[in-house]
Protein backbone atom coordinates (compact mmCIF):
# COMPACT_ATOMS: atom_id res chain seq x y z
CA UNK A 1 0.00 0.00 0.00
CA UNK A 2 1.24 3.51 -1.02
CA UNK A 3 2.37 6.26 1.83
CA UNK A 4 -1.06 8.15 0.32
CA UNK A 5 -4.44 6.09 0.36
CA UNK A 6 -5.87 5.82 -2.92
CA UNK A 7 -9.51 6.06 -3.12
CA UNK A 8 -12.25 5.86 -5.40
CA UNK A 9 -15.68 7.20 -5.33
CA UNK A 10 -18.34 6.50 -7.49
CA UNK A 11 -21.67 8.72 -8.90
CA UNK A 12 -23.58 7.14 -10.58
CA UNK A 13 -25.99 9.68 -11.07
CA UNK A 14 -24.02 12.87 -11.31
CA UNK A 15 -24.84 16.44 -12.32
CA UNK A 16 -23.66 19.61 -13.59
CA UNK A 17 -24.53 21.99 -10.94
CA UNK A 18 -25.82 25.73 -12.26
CA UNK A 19 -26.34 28.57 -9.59
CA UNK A 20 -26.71 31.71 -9.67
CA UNK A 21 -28.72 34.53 -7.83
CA UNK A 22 -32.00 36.52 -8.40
CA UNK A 23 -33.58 39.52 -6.82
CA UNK A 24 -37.42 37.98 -6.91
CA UNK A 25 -38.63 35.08 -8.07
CA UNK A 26 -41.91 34.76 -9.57
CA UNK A 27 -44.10 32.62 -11.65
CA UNK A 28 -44.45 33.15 -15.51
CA UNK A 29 -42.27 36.05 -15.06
CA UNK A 30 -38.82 35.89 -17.30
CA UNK A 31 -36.43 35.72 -14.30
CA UNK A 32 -32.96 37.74 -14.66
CA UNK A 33 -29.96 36.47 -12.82
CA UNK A 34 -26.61 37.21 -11.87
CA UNK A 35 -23.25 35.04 -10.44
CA UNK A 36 -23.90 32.03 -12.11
CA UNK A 37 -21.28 29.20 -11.45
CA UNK A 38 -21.60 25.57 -13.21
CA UNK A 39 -19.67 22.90 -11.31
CA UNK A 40 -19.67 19.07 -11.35
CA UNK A 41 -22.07 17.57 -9.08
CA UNK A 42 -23.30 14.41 -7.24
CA UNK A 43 -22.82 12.51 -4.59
CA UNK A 44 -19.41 10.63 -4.90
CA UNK A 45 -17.86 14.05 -7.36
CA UNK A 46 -18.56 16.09 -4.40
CA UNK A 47 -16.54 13.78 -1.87
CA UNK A 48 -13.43 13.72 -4.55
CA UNK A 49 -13.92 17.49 -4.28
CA UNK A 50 -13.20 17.46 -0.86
CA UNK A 51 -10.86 14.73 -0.47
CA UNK A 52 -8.83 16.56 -3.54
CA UNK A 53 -8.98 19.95 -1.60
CA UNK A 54 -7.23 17.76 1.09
CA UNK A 55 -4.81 16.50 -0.89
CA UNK A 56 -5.93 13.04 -1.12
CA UNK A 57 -5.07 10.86 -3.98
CA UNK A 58 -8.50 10.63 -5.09
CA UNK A 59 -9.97 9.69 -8.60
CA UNK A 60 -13.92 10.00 -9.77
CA UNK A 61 -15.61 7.37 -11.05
CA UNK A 62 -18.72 8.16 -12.72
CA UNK A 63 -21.62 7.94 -15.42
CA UNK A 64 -21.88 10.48 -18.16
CA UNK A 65 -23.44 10.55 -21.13
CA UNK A 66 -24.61 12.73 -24.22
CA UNK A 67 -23.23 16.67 -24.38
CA UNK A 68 -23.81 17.19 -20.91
CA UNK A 69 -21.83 13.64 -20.17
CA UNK A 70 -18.83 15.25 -21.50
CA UNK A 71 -19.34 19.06 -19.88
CA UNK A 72 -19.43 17.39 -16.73
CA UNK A 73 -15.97 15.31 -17.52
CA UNK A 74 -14.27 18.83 -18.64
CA UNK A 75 -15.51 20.76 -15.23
CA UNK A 76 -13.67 18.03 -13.37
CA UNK A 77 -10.67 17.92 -15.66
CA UNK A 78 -10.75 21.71 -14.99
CA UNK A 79 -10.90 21.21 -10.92
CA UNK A 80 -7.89 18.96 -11.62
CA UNK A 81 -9.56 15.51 -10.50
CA UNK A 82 -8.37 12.69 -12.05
CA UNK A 83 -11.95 10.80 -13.32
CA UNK A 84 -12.84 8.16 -15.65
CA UNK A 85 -16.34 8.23 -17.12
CA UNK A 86 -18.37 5.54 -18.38
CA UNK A 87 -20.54 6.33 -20.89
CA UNK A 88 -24.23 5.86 -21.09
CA UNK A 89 -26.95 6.30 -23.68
CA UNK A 90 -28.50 9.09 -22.11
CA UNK A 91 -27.51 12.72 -21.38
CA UNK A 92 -26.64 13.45 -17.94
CA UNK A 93 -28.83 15.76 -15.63
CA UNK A 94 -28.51 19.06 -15.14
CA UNK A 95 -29.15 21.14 -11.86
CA UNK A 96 -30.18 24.72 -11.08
CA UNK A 97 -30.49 26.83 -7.83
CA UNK A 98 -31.59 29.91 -7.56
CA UNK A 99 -31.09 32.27 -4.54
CA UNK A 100 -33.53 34.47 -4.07
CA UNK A 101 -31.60 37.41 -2.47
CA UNK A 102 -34.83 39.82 -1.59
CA UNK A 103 -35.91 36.60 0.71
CA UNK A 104 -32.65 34.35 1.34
CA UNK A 105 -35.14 31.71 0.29
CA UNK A 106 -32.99 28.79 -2.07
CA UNK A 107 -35.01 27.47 -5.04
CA UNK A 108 -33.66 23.86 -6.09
CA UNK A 109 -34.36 22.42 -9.30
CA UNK A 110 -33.37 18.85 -9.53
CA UNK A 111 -34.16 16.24 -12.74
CA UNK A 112 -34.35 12.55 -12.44
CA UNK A 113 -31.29 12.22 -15.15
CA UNK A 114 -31.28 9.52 -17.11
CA UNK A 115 -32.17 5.85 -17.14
CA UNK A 116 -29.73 3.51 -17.38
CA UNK A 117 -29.77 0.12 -19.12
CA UNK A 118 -28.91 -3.71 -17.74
CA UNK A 119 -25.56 -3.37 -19.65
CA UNK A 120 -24.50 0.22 -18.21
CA UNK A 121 -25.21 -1.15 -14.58
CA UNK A 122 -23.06 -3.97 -15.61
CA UNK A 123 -20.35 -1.58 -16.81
CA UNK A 124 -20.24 -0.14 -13.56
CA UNK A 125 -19.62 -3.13 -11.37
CA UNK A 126 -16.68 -4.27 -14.05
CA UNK A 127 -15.12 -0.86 -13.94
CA UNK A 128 -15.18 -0.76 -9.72
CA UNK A 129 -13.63 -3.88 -9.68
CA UNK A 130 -11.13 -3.15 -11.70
CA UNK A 131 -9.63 0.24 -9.94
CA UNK A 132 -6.58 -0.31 -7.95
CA UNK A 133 -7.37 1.73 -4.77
CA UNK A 134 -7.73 1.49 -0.88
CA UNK A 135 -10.85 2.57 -0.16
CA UNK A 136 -13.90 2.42 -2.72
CA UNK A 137 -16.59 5.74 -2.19
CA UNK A 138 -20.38 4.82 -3.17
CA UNK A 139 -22.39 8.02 -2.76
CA UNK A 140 -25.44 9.60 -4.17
CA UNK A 141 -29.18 8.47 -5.25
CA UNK A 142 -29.50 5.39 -8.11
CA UNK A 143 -30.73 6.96 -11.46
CA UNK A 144 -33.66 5.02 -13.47
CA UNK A 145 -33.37 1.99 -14.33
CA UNK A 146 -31.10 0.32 -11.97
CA UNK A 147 -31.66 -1.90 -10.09
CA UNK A 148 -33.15 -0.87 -5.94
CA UNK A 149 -30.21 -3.24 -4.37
CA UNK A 150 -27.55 -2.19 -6.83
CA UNK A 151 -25.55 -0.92 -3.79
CA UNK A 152 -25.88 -4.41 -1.91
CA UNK A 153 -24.57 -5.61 -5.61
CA UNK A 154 -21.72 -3.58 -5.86
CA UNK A 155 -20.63 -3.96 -1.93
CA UNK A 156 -20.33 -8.14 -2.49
CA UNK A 157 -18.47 -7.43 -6.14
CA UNK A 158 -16.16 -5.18 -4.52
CA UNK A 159 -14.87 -6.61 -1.48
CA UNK A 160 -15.14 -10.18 -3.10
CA UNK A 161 -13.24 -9.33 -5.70
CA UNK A 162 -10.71 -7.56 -3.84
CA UNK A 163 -10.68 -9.09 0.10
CA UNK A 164 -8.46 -6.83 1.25
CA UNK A 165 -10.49 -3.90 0.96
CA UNK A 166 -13.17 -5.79 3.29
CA UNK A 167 -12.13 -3.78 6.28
CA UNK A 168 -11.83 -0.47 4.85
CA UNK A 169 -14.97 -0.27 2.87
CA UNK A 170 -16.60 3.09 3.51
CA UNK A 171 -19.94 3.91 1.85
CA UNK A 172 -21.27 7.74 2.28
CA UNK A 173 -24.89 6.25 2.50
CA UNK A 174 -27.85 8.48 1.75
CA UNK A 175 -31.85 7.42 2.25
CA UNK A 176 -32.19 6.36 -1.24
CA UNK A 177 -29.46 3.64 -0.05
CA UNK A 178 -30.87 3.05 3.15
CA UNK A 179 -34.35 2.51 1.17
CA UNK A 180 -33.00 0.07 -1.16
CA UNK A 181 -30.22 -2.51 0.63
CA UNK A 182 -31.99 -5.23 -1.43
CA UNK A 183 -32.06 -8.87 0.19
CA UNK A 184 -28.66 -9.09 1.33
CA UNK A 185 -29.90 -7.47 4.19
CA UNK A 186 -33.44 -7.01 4.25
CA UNK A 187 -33.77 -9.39 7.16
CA UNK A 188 -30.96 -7.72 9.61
CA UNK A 189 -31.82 -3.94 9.24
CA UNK A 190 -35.25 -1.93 8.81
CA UNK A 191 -35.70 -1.00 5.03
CA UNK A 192 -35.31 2.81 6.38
CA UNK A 193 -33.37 3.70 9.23
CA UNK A 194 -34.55 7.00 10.59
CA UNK A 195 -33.06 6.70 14.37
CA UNK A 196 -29.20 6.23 15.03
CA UNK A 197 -29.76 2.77 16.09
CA UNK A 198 -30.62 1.93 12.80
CA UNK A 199 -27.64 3.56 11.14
CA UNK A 200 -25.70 1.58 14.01
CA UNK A 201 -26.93 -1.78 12.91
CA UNK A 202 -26.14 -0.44 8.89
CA UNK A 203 -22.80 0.32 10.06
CA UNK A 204 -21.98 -3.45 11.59
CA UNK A 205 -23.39 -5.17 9.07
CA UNK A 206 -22.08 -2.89 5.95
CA UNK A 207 -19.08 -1.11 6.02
CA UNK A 208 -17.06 0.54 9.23
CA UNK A 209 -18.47 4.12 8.50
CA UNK A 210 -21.89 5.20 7.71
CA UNK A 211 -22.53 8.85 7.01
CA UNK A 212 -26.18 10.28 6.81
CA UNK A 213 -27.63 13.46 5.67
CA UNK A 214 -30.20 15.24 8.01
CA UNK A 215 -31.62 17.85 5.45
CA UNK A 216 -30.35 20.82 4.98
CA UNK A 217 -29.35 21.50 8.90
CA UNK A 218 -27.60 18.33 9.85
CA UNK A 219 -25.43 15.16 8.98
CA UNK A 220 -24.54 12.34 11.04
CA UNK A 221 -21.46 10.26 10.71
CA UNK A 222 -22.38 6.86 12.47
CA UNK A 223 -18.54 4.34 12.79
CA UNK A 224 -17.46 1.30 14.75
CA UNK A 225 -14.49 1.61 16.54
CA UNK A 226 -12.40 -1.51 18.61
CA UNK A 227 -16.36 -2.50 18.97
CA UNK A 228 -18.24 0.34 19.89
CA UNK A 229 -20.47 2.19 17.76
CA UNK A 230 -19.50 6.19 17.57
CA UNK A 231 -22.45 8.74 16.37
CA UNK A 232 -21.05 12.35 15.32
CA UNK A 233 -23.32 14.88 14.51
CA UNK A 234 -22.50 17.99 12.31
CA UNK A 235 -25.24 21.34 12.43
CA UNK A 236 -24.36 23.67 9.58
């Protein structure tokens, strides 16, 4: 193992991310803005944002397809993260925020993206299994298509593939995931953890750190250390 963990994270259903700000905004009304920024979004590109920031050798797995598939591979060869993008049938989403500066009110716009096909899921599991890396990042919601325990899929094809990575599995795990475990472990955990006992249980039985997002107030990081379960909570 290198001096510098390599990691991987994984969107698979990332976004181009447009903001910008507006005075008032009102219905039917042609809406004039101002600052807009467009930046790769999603799940697992935000946490190689981070971890890049850090200076963690970090590199972004990801689906992209169409136009907007390959604006959202330039943006992160811009921010300097190393990515590799498999390519789908389907353009990739695109998301806009407004702020609403008169109010402070935030106005979210956020598509489904695209569906994805038996043989683009499939893609994904080969590619994760064959990056060379320490730890493996799985965050953000499944697009169309794929299937609701794709997460429990690509935990077993991971660490079974690569057994050394069994320890130091980390999954940033948001409801969607929590919602759709699939049989592997349907019958040890409630289909939705809401309480921190849940998220306990999800962290013994899938990975040694389980992070959770609260809305837009909160996150909880839930981890099992030498056998005890830790809960962290973050307010923003």
């Amino acid at each position: 193992m290198s001096e510098k963990a390599r990691i991987v994270t994984l969107t698979l259903n990332p976004a181009i991310d447009i903001s910008s700000e507006a005075e008032t905004v009102r219905h039917t009304h042609k809406i004039r803005t101002k600052g807009e920024a467009m930046e790769p979004g999603g799940g697992g590109i935000n946490v190689s944002r981070v971890l890049d920031k850090l200076g963690a050798d970090v590199t972004a797995l990801f689906l992209g397809g169409g136009p907007t598939g390959r604006v959202l591979d330039e943006l992160l060869k811009r921010a300097g993260i190393a990515r590799r993008m498999i390519e789908i049938a389907e353009d990739s989403r695109i998301s806009l925020t407004v702020l609403e500066t008169s109010t402070g009110n935030e106005f979210r716009f956020v598509p489904e993206g695209p569906e994805v096909t038996k043989a683009e899921a499939d893609a994904v599991l080969d590619a994760a299994t064959s990056m060379d890396c320490d730890y493996f990042v799985a965050s953000g919601s499944l697009p169309r298509g794929m299937a609701e325990d794709f997460y429990a899929q690509l935990g077993a094809r991971v660490t079974a593939e690569r057994p050394y990575l069994l320890a130091e599995v980390a999954y940033a795990v948001k409801h969607e995931f929590a919602r759709t475990l699939g049989d592997l472990f349907i019958r040890r955990i409630p289909l939705a953890f809401e309480t921190a006992d849940h998220g306990a249980s999800a962290a013994r039985h899938l990975a040694p750190m389980v992070a959770r997002s609260l809305g837009k107030d909160a996150s909880a990081l839930i981890a099992e250390y030498e056998g005890e379960i830790l809960r962290m909570f973050a307010i923003t």
